[in-house]
PDB file of N, CA and C in Angstrom:
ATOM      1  N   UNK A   1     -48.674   2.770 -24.045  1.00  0.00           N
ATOM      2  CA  UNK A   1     -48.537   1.755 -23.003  1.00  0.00           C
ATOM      3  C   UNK A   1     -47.244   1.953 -22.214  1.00  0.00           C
ATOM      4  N   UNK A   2     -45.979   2.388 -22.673  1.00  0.00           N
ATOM      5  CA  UNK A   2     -45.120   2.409 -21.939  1.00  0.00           C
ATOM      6  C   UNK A   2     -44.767   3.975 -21.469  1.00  0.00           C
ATOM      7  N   UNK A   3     -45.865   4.995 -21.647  1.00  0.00           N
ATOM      8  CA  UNK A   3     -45.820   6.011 -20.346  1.00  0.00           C
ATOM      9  C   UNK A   3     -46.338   5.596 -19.350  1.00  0.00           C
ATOM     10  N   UNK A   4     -47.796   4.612 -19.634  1.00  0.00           N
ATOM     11  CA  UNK A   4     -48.518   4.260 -18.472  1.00  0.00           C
ATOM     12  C   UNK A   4     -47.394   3.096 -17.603  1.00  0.00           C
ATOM     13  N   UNK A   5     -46.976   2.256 -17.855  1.00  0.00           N
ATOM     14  CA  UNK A   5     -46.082   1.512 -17.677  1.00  0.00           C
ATOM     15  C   UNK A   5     -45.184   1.895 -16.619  1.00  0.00           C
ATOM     16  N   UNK A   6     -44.351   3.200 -17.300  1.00  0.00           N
ATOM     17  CA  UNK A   6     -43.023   3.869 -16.907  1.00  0.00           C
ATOM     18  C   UNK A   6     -44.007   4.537 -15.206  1.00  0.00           C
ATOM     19  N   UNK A   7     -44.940   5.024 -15.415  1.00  0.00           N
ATOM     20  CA  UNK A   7     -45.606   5.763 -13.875  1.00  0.00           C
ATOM     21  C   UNK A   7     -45.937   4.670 -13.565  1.00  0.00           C
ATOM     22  N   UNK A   8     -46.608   3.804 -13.755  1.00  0.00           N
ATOM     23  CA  UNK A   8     -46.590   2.564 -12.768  1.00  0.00           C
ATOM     24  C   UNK A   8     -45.704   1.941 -12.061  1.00  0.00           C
ATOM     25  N   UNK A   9     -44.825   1.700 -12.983  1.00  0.00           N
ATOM     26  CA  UNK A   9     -43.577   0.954 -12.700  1.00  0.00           C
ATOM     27  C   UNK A   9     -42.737   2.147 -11.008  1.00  0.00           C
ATOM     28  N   UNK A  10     -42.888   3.148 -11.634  1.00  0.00           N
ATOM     29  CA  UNK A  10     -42.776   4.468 -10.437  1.00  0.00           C
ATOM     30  C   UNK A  10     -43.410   4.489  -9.073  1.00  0.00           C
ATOM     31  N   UNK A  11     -44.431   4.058  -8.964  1.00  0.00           N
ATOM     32  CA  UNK A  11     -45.707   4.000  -7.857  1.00  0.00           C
ATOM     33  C   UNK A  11     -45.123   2.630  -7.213  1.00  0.00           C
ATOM     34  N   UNK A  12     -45.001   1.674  -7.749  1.00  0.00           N
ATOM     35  CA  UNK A  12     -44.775   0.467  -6.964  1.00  0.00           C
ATOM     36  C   UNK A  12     -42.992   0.883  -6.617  1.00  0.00           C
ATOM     37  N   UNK A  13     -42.178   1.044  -7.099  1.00  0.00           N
ATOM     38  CA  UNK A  13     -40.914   1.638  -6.847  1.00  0.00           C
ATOM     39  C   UNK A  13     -41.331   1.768  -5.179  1.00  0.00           C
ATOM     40  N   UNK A  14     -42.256   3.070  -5.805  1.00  0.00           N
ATOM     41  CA  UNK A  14     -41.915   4.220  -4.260  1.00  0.00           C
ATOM     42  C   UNK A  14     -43.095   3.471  -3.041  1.00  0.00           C
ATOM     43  N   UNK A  15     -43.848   2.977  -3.434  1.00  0.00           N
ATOM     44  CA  UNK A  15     -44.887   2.066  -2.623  1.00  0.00           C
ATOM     45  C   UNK A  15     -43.784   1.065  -1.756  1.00  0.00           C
ATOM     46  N   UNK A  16     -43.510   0.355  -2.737  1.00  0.00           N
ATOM     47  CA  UNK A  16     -42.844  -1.174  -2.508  1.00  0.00           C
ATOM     48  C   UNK A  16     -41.670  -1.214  -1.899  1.00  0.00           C
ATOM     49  N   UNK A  17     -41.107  -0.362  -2.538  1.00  0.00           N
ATOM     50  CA  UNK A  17     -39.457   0.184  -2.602  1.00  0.00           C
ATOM     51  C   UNK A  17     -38.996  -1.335  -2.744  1.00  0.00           C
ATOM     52  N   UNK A  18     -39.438  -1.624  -4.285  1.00  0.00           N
ATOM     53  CA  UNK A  18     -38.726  -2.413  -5.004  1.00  0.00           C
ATOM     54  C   UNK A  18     -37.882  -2.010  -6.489  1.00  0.00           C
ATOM     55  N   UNK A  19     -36.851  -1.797  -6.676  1.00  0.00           N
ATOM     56  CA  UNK A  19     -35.913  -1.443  -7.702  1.00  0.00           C
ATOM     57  C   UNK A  19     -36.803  -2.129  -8.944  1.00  0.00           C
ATOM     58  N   UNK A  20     -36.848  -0.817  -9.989  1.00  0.00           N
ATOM     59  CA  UNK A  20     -37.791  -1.148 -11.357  1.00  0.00           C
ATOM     60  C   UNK A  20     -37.279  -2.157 -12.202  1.00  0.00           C
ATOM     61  N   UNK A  21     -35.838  -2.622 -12.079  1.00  0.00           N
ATOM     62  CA  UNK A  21     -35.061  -3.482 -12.667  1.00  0.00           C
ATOM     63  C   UNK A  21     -35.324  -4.811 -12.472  1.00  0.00           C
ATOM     64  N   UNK A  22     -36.360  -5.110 -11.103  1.00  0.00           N
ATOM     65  CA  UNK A  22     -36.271  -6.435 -10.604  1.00  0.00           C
ATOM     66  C   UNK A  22     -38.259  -6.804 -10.851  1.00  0.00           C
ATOM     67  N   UNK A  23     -38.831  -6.210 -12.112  1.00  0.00           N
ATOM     68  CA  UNK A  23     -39.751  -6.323 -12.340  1.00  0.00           C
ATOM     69  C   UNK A  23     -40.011  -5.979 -13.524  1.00  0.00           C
ATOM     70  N   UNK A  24     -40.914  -6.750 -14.437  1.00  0.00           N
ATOM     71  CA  UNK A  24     -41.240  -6.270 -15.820  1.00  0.00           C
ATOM     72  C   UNK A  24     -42.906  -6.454 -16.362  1.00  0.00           C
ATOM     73  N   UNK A  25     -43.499  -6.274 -17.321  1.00  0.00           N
ATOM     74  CA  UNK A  25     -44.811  -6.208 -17.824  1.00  0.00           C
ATOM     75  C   UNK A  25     -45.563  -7.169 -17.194  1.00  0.00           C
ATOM     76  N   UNK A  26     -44.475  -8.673 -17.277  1.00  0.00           N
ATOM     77  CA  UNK A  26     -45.666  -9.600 -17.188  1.00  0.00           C
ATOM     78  C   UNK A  26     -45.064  -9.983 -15.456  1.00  0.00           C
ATOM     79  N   UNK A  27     -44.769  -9.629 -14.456  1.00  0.00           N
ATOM     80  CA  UNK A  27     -44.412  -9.977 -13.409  1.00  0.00           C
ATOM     81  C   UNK A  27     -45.757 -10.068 -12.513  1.00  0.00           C
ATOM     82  N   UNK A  28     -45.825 -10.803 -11.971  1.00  0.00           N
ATOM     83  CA  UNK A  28     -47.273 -10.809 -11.218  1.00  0.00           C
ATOM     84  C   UNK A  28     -47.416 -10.014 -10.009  1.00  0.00           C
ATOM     85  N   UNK A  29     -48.145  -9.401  -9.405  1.00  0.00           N
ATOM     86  CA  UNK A  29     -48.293  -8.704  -8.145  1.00  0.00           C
ATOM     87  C   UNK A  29     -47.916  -9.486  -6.855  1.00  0.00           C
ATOM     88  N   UNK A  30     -48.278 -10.569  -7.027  1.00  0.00           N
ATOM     89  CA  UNK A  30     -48.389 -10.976  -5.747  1.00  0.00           C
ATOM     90  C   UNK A  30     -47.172 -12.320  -6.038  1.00  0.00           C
ATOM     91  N   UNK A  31     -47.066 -13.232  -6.590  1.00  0.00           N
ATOM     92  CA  UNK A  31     -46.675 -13.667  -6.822  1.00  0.00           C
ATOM     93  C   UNK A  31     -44.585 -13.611  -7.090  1.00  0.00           C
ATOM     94  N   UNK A  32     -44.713 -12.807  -8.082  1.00  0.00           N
ATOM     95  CA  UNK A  32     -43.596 -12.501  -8.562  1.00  0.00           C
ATOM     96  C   UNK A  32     -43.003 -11.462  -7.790  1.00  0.00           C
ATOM     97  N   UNK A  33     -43.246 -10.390  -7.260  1.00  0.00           N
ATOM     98  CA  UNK A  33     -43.255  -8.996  -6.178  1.00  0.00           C
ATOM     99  C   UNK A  33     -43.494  -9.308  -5.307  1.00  0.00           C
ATOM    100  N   UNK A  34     -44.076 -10.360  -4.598  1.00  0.00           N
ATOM    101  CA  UNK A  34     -44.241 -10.629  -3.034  1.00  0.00           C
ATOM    102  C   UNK A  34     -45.560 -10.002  -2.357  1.00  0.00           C
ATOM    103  N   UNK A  35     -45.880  -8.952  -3.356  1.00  0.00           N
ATOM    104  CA  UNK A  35     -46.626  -7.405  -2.404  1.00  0.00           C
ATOM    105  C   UNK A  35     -47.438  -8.070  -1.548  1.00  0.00           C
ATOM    106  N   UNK A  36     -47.904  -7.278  -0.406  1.00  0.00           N
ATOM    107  CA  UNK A  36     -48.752  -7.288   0.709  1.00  0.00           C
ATOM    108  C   UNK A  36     -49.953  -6.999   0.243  1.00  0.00           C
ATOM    109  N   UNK A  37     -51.071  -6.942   1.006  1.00  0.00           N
ATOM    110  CA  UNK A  37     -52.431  -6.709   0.802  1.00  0.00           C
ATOM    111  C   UNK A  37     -52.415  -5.299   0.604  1.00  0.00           C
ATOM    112  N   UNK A  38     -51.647  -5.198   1.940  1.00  0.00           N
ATOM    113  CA  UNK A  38     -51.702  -3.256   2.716  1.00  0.00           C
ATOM    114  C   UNK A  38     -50.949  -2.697   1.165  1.00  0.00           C
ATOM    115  N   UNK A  39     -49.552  -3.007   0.420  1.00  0.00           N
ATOM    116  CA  UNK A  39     -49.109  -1.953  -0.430  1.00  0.00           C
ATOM    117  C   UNK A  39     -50.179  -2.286  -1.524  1.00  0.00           C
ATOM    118  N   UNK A  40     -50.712  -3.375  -1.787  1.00  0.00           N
ATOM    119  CA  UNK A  40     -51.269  -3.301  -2.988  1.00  0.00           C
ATOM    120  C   UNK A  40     -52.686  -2.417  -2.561  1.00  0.00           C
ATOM    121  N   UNK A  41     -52.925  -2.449  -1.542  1.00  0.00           N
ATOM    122  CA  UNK A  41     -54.150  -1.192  -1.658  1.00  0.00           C
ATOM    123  C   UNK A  41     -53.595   0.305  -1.767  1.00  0.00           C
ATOM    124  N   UNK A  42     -52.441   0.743  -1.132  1.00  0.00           N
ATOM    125  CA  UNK A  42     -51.356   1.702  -1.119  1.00  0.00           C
ATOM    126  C   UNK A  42     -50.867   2.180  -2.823  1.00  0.00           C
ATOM    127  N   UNK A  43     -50.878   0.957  -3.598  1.00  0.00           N
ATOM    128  CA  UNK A  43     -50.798   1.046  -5.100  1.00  0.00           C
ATOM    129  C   UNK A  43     -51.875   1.519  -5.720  1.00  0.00           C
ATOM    130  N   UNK A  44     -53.294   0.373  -5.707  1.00  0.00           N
ATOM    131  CA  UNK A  44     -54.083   1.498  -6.328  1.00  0.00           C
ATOM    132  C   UNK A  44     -54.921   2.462  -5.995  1.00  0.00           C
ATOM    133  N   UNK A  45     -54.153   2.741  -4.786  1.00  0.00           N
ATOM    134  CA  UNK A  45     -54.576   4.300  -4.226  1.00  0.00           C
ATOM    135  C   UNK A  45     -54.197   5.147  -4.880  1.00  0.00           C
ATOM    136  N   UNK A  46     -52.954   5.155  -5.252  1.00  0.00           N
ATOM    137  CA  UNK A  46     -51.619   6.094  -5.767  1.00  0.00           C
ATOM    138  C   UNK A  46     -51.857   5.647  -7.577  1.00  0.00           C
ATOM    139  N   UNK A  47     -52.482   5.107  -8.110  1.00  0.00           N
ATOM    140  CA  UNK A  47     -53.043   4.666  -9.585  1.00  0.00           C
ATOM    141  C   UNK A  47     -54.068   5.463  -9.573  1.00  0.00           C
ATOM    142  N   UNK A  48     -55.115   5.299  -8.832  1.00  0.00           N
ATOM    143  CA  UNK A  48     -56.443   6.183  -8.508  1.00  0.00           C
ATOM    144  C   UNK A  48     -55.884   7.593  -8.759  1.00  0.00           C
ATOM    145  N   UNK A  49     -55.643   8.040  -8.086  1.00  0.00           N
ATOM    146  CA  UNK A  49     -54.768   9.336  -7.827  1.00  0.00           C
ATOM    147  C   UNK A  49     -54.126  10.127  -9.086  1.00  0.00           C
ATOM    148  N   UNK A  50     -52.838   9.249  -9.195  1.00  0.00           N
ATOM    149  CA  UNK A  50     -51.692   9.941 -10.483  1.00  0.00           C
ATOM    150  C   UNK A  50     -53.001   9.905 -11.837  1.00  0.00           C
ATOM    151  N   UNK A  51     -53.715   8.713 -12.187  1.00  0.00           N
ATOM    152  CA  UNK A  51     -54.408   8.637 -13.650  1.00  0.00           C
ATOM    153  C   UNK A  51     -55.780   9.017 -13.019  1.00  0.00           C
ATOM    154  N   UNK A  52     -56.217   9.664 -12.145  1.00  0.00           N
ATOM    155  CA  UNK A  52     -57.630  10.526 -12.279  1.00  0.00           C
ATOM    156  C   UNK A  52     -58.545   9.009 -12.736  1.00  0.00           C
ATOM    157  N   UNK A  53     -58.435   8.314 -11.977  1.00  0.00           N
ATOM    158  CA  UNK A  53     -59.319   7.017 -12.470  1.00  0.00           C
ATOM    159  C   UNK A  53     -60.173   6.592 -11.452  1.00  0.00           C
ATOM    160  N   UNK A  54     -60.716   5.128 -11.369  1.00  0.00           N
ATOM    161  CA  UNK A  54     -61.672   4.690 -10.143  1.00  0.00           C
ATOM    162  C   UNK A  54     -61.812   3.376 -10.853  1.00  0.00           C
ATOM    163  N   UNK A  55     -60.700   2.092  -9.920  1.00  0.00           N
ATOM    164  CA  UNK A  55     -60.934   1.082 -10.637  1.00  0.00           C
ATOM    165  C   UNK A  55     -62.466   0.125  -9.962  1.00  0.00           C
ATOM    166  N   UNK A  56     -63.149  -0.273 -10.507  1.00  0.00           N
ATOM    167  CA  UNK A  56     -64.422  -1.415 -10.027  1.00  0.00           C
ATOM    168  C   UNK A  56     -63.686  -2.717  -9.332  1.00  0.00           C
ATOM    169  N   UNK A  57     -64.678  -3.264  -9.166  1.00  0.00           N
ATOM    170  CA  UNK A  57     -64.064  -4.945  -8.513  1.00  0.00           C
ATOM    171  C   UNK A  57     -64.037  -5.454  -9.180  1.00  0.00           C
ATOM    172  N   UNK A  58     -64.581  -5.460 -10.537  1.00  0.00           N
ATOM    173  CA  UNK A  58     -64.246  -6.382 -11.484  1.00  0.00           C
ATOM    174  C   UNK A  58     -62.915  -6.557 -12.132  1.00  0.00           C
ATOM    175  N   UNK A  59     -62.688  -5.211 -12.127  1.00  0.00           N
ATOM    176  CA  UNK A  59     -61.433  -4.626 -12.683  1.00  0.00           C
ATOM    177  C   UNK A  59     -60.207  -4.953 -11.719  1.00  0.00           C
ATOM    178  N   UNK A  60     -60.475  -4.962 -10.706  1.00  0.00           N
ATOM    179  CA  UNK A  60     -59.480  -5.095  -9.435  1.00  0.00           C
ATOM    180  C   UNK A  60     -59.301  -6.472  -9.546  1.00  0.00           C
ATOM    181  N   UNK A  61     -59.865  -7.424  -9.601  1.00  0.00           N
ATOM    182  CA  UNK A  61     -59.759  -8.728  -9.708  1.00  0.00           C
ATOM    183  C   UNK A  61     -59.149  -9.307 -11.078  1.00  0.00           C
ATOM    184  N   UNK A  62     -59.646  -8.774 -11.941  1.00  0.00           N
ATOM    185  CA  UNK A  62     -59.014  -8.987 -13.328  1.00  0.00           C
ATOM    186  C   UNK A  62     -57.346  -9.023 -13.006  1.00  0.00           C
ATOM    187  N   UNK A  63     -56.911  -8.002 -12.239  1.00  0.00           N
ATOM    188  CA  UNK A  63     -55.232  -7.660 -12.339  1.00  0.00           C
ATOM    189  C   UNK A  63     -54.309  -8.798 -11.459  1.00  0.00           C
ATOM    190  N   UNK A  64     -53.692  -9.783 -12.536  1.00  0.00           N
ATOM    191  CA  UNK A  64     -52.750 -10.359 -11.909  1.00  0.00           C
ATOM    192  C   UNK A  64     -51.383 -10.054 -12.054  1.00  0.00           C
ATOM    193  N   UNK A  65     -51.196  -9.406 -13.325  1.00  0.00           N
ATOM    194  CA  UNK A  65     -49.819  -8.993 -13.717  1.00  0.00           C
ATOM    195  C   UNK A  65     -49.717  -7.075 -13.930  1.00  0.00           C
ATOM    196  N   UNK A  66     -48.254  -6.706 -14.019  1.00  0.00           N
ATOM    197  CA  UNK A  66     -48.499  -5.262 -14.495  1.00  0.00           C
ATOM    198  C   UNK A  66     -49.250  -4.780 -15.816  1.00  0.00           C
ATOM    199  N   UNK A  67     -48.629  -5.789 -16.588  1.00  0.00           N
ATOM    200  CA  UNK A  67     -49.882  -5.848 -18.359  1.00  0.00           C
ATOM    201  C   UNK A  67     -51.239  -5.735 -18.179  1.00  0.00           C
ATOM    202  N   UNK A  68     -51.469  -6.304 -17.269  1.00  0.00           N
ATOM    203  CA  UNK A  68     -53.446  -6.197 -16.595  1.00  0.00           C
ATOM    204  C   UNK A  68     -53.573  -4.743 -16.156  1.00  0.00           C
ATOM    205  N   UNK A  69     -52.475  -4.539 -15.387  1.00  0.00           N
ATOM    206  CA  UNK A  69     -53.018  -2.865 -14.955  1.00  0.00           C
ATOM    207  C   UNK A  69     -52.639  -2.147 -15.956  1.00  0.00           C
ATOM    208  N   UNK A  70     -51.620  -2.029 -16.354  1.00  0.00           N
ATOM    209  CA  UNK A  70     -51.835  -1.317 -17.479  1.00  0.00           C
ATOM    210  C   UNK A  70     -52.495  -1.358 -18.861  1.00  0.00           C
ATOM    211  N   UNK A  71     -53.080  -2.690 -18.970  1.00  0.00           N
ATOM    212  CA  UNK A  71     -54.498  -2.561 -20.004  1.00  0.00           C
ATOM    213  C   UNK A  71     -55.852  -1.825 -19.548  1.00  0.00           C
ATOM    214  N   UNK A  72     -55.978  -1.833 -18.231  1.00  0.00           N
ATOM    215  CA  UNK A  72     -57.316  -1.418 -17.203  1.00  0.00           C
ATOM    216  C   UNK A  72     -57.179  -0.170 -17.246  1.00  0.00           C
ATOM    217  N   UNK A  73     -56.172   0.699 -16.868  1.00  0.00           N
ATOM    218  CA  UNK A  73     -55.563   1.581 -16.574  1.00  0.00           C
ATOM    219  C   UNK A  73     -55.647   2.332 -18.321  1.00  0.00           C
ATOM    220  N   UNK A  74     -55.129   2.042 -19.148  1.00  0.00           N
ATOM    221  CA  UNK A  74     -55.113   2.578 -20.617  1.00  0.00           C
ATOM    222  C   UNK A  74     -56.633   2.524 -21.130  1.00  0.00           C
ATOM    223  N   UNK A  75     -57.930   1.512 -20.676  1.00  0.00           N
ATOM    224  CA  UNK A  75     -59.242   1.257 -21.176  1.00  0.00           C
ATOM    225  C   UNK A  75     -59.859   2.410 -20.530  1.00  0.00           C
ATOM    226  N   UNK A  76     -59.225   3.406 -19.204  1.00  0.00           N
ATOM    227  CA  UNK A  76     -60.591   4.241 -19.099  1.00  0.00           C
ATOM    228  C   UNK A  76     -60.052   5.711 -19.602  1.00  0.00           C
TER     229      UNK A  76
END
């Protein structure tokens, strides 16, 4: 969990260009990070991508915090 974590935490960094220090497991996307519509599609573009994955809508909706993506993200 905390390689997947550590590249996540990386992607929103360089997406967001928010410092990894000012965010942790349970921080919410939208909420806690502020993010936009536009980076959070920009995010799991760049999730898609780095982990060779393809998240569903179910799955996309499930994610309110980083712990959500990285449980989704570790399940495939």
């Amino acid at each position: 969990m905390n390689e997947i974590y550590s590249r996540l935490a990386a992607i929103i960094e360089d997406v967001a260009d928010i410092p990894q220090d000012d965010f942790n497991e349970d921080s919410s996307l939208m909420m806690d990070l502020d993010l936009a519509s536009l980076e959070i599609m920009a995010i799991i573009a760049r999730i898609e991508k780095e982990f060779s994955i393809k998240f569903t809508e179910d799955e996309l909706l499930s994610v309110e915090t980083l712990r959500d993506a990285v449980e989704v993200i570790s399940a495939k």
